[in-house]
Protein backbone atom coordinates (compact mmCIF):
# COMPACT_ATOMS: atom_id res chain seq x y z
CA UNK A 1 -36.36 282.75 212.47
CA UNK A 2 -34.31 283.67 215.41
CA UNK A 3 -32.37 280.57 215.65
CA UNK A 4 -31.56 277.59 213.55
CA UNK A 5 -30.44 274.50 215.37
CA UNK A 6 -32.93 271.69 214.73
CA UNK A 7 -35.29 270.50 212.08
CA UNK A 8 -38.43 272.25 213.65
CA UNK A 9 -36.89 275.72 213.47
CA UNK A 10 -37.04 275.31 209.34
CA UNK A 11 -40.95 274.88 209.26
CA UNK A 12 -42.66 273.01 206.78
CA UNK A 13 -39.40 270.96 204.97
CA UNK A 14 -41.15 271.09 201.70
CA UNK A 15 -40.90 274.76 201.82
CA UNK A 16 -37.90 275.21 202.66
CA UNK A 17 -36.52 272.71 199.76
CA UNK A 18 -38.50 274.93 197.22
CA UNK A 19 -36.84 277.93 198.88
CA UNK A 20 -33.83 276.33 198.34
CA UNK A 21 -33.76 275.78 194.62
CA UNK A 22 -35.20 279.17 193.80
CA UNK A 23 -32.16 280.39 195.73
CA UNK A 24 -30.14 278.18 194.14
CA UNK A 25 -31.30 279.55 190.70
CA UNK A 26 -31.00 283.23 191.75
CA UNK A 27 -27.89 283.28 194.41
CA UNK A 28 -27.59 287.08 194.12
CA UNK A 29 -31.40 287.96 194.04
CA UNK A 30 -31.09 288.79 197.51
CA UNK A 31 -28.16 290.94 197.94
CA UNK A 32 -29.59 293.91 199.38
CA UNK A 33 -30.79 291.41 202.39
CA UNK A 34 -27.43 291.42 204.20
CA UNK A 35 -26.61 295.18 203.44
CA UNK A 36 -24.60 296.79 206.51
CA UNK A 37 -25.04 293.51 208.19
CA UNK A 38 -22.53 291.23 209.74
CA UNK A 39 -22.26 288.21 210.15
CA UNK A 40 -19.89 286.40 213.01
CA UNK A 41 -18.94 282.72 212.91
CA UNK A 42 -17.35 281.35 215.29
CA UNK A 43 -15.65 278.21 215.38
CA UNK A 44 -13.86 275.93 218.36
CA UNK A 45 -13.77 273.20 216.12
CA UNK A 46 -12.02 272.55 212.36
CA UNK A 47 -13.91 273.33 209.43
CA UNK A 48 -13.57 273.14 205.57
CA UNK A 49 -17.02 273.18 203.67
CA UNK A 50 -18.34 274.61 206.81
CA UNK A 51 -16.20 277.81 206.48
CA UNK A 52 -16.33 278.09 203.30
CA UNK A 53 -19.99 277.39 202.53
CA UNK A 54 -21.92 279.87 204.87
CA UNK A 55 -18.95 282.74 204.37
CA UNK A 56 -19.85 282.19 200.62
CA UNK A 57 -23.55 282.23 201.61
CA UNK A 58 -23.97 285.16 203.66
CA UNK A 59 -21.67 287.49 200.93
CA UNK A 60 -24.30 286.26 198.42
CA UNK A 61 -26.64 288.01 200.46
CA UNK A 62 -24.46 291.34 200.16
CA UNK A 63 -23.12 290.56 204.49
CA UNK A 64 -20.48 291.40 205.93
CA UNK A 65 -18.41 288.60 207.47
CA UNK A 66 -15.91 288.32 210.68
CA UNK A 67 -14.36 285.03 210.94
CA UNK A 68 -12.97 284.06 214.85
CA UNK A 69 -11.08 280.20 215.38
CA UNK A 70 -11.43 280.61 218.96
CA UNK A 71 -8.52 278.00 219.95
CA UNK A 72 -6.26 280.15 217.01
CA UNK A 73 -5.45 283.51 217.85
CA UNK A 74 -8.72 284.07 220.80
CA UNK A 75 -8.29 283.46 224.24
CA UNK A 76 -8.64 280.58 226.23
CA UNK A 77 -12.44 280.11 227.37
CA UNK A 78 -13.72 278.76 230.26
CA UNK A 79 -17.40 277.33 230.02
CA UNK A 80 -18.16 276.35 233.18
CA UNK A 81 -19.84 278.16 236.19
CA UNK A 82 -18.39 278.49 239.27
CA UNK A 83 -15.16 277.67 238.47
CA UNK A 84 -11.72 279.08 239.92
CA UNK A 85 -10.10 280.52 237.02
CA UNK A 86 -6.51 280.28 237.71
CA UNK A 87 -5.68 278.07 235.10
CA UNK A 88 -4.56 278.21 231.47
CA UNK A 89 -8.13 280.12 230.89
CA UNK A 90 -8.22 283.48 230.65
CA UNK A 91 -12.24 284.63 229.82
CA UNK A 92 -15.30 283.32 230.73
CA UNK A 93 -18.26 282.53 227.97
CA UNK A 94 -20.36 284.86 229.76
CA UNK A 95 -18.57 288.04 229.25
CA UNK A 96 -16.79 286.63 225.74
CA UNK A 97 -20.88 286.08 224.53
CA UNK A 98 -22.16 289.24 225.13
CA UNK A 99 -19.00 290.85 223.50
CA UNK A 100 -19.06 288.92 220.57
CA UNK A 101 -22.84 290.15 220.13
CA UNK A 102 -22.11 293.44 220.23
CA UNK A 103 -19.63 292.98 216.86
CA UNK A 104 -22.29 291.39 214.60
CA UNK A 105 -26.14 290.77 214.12
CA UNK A 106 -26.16 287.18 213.18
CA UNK A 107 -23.98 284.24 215.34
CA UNK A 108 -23.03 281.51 213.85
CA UNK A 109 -21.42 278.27 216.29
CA UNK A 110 -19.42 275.39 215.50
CA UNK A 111 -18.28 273.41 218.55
CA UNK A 112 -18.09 269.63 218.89
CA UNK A 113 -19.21 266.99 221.30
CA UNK A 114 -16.68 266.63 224.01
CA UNK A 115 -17.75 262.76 224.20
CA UNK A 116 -16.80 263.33 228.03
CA UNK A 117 -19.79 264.38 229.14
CA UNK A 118 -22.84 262.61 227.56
CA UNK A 119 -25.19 265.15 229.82
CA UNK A 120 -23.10 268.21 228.75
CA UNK A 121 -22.84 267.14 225.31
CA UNK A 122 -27.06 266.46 224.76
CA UNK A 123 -27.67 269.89 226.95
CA UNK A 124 -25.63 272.12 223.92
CA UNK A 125 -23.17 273.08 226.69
CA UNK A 126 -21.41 275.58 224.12
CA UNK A 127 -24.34 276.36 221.84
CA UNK A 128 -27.15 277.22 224.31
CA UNK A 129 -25.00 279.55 226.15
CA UNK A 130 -24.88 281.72 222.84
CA UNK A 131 -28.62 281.70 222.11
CA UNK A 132 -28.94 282.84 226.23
CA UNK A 133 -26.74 285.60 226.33
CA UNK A 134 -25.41 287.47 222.71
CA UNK A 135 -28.95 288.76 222.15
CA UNK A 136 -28.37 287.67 218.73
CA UNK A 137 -30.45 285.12 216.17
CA UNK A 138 -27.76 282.16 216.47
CA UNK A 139 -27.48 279.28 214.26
CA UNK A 140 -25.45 276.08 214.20
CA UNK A 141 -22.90 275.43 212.09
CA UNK A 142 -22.04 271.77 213.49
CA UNK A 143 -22.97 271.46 217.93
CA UNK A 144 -22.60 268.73 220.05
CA UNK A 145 -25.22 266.78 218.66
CA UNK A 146 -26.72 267.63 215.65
CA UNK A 147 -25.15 269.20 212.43
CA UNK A 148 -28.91 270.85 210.82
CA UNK A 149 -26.96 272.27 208.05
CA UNK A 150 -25.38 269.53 206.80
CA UNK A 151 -29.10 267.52 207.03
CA UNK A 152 -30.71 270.43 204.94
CA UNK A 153 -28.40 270.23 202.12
CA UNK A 154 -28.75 266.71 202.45
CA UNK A 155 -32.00 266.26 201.32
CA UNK A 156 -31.73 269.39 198.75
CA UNK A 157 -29.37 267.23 197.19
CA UNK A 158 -32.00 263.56 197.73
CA UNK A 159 -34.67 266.18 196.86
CA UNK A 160 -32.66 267.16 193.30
CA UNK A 161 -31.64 263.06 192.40
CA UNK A 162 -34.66 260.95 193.65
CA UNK A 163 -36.82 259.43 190.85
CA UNK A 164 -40.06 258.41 193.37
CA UNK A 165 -41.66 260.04 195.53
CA UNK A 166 -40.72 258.46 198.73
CA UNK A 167 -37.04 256.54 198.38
CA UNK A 168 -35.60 253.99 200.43
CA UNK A 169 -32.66 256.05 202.52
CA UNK A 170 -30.38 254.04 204.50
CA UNK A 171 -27.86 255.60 206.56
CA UNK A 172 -25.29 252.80 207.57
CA UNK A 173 -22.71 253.06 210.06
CA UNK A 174 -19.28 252.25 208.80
CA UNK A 175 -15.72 251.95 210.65
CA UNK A 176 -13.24 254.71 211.79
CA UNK A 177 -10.09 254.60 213.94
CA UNK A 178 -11.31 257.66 215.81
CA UNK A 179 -14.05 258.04 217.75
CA UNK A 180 -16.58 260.58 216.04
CA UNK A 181 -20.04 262.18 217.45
CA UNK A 182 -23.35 261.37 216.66
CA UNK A 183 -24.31 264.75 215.64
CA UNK A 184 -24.55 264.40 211.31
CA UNK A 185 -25.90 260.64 212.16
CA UNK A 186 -28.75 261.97 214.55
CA UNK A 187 -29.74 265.43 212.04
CA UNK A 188 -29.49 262.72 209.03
CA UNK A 189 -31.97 260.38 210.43
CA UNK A 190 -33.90 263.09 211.76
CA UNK A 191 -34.06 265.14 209.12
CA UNK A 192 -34.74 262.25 206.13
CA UNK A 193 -37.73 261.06 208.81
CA UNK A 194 -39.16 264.67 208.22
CA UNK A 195 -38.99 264.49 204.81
CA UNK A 196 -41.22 261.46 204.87
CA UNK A 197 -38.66 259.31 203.20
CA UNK A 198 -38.67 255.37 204.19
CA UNK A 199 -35.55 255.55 206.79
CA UNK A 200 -33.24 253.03 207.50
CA UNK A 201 -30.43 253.19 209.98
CA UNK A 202 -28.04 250.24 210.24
CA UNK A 203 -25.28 249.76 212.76
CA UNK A 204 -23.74 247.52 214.84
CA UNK A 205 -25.11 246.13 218.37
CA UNK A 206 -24.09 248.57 221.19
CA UNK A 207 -24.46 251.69 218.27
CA UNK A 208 -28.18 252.34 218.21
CA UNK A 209 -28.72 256.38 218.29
CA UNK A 210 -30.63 258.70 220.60
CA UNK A 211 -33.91 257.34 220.02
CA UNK A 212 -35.44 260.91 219.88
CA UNK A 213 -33.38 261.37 216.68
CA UNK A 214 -34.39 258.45 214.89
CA UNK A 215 -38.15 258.00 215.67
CA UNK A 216 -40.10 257.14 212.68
CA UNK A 217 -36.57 255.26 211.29
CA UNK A 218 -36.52 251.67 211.25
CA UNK A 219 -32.85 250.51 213.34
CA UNK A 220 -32.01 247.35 211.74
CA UNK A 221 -28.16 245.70 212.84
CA UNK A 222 -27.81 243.87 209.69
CA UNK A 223 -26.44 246.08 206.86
CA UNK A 224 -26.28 243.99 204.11
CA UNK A 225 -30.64 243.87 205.37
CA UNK A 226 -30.37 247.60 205.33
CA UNK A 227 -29.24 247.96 201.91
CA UNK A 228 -31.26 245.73 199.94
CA UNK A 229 -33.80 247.48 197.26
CA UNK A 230 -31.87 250.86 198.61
CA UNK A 231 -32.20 254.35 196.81
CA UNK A 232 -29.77 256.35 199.17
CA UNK A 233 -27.33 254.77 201.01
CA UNK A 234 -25.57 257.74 203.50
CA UNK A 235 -22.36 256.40 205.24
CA UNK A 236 -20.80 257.71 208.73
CA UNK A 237 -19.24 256.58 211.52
CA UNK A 238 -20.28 257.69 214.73
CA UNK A 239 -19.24 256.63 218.82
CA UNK A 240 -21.39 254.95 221.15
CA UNK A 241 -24.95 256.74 222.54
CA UNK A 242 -25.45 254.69 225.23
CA UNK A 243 -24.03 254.51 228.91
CA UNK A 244 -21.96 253.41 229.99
CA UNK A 245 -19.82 253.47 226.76
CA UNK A 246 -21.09 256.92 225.61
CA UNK A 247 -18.21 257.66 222.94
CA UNK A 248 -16.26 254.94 222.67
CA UNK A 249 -15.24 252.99 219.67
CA UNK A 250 -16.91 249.25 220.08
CA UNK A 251 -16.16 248.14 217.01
CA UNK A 252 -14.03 248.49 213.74
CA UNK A 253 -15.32 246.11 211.88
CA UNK A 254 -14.35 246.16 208.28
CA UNK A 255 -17.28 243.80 207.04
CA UNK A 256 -19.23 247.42 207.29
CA UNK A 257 -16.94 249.44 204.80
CA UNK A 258 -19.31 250.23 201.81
CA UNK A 259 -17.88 248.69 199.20
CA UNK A 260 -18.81 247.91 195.53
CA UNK A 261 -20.09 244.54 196.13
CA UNK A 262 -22.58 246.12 199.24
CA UNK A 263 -23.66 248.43 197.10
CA UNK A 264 -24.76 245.58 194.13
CA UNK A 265 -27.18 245.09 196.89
CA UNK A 266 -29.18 248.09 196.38
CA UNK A 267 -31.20 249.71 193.62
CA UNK A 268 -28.58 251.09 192.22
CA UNK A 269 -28.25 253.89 194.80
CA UNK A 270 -26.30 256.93 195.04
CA UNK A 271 -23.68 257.01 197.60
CA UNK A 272 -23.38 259.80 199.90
CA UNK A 273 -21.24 261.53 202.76
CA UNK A 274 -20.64 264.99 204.68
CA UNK A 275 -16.99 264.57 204.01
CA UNK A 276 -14.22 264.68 205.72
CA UNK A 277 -13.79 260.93 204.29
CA UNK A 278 -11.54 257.79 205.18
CA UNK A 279 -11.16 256.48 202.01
CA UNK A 280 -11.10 252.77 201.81
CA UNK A 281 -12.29 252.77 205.79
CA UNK A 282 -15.62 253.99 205.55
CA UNK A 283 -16.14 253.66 201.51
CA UNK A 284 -13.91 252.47 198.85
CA UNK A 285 -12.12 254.52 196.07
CA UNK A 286 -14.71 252.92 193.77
CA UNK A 287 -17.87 254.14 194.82
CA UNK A 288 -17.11 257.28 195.63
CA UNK A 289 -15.42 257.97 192.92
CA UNK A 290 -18.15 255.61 190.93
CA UNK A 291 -21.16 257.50 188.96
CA UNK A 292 -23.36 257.40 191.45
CA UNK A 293 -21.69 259.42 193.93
CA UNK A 294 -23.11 262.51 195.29
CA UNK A 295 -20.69 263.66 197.31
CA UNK A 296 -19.13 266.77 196.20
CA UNK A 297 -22.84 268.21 195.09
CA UNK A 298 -24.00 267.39 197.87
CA UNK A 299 -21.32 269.37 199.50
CA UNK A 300 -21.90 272.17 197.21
CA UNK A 301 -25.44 272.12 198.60
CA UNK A 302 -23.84 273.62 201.99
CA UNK A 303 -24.06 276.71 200.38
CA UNK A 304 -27.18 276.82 199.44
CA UNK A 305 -28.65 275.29 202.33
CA UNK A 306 -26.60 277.84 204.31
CA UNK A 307 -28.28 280.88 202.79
CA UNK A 308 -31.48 280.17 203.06
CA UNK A 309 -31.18 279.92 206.97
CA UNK A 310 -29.44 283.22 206.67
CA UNK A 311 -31.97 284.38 204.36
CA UNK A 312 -35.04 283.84 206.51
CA UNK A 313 -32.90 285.16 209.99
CA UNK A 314 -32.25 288.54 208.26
CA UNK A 315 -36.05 288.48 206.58
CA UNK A 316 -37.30 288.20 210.11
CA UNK A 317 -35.81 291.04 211.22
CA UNK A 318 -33.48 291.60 213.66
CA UNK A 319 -33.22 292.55 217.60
């Protein structure tokens, strides 16, 4: 695997999920893997479980780590071509790349959805310029619009709770006072579709996502619809897909807050989230603090999910 950024760079998802819990069962079994090699992360965005999760990851594998916040401590970059660069930017992405490349022998990226450009943002602006030019297997660690880590250890964690074969998994919208990117919406739909699950996504008219994400999904509007008879109910917020309100808030509507009473609605689900959380905006202390909340397993999943990608890059060998 040369590069991780989507759902069909994993292969066959059933695979990968029994990967997953061997690894899980044997985290060291695999130490000699990363021997003498390095990995680099680099982030333009904030991270917690991100950070943490993959460096914990890739020493399990006996790597080497370099850490680089590239708005802390780096210099400015400049991503755009043809630009006059006598502003507050002092490099260019195409010479900082190659340089960075020449450190390590795995890149991993976090950088965010502007929600300026809707055509920059969907084209991986930031990400695709690393798999171009560092010469180096890159993976994602959260891009513009997708977050395939945080879907994998996802459904590890549906994978380790369900009790049928193919649950009912809703993923609901739910109100934020900032505006947020559709990247862990879009990989969650995308991914849970993959898995064969029966997919739900409910939001709010105007908040439908990029259909190419949720084909196979059915896009219902009415949540309370959504949840009934549910198994999994996944809550985020996320900004507007379509033009010409690409990511803007529309709509804070508290009547979507998963509460206890929305959650009576379903089949007893488990709650989940990526986390960061706004308590009491987008859940309630109750439920996700209730007995059927996953979400600090399913945040220790990141880890796990984390080394397998960096298990198979360094098992296929390495430019």
């Amino acid at each position: 695997m040369k590069k991780f950024t989507d759902v069909s760079d994993i292969g066959l998802l059933d695979l990968a999920v029994k990967e997953a819990l061997e690894v899980k069962n044997n985290r060291f079994g695999y130490k000699g893997l990363g021997r003498d090699k390095t990995l680099l992360m680099i982030f333009f965005n904030n991270s917690l479980r991100t950070r943490l999760s993959t460096q914990k990851a890739a020493m399990n594998l006996g790597m080497n780590v370099i850490v680089l916040d590239v708005n802390q401590g780096a210099w400015k970059l400049e991503t755009e071509r043809g630009v006059i660069m006598d502003g507050d930017k002092s490099e260019h992405l195409l010479e900082a790349i190659p340089v960075m490349g020449s450190f390590c022998d795995v890149i991993g990226v976090r950088s965010f959805a502007s929600l300026e450009s809707k055509e920059d943002d969907y084209n991986e602006k930031v990400l695709s310029q690393f798999i171009k030019y560092s010469g180096k297997p890159v993976f994602s660690m959260e891009a513009a619009t997708g977050h395939p880590l945080q879907a994998f250890a996802d459904i590890i964690t549906i994978e380790e709770h369900k009790t049928k074969a193919r649950p009912k998994v809703v993923l609901t919208w739910a109100p934020h006072p900032r505006a947020l990117p559709q990247a862990v919406p879009n990989s969650f739909a995308q991914w849970t579709v993959a898995a064969g699950y029966d997919v739900v996504v409910a939001n709010p008219e105007g908040y439908d996502l990029d259909p190419r994400f949720t084909a196979g999904a059915t896009v219902v509007h009415n949540q309370d619809e959504a949840l009934s008879d549910a198994d999994f109910v996944y809550a985020k917020n996320w900004s507007a897909y379509d033009d010409p309100g690409y990511g803007k808030i529309l709509s804070r509507d508290p009547s979507w807050t998963v509460t206890a009473d929305k959650m009576a609605l379903t089949d007893d689900a488990f709650f989940m989230h990526c986390l960061p959380v706004r308590r009491n905006v987008i859940v309630t202390d109750d439920v996700i603090e209730g007995p059927r909340s996953l979400v600090i397993p399913e945040a220790a999943n990141r880890e796990i999910s984390a080394q397998v990608v960096l298990k198979r890059i360094l098992e296929s060998g390495m430019p």
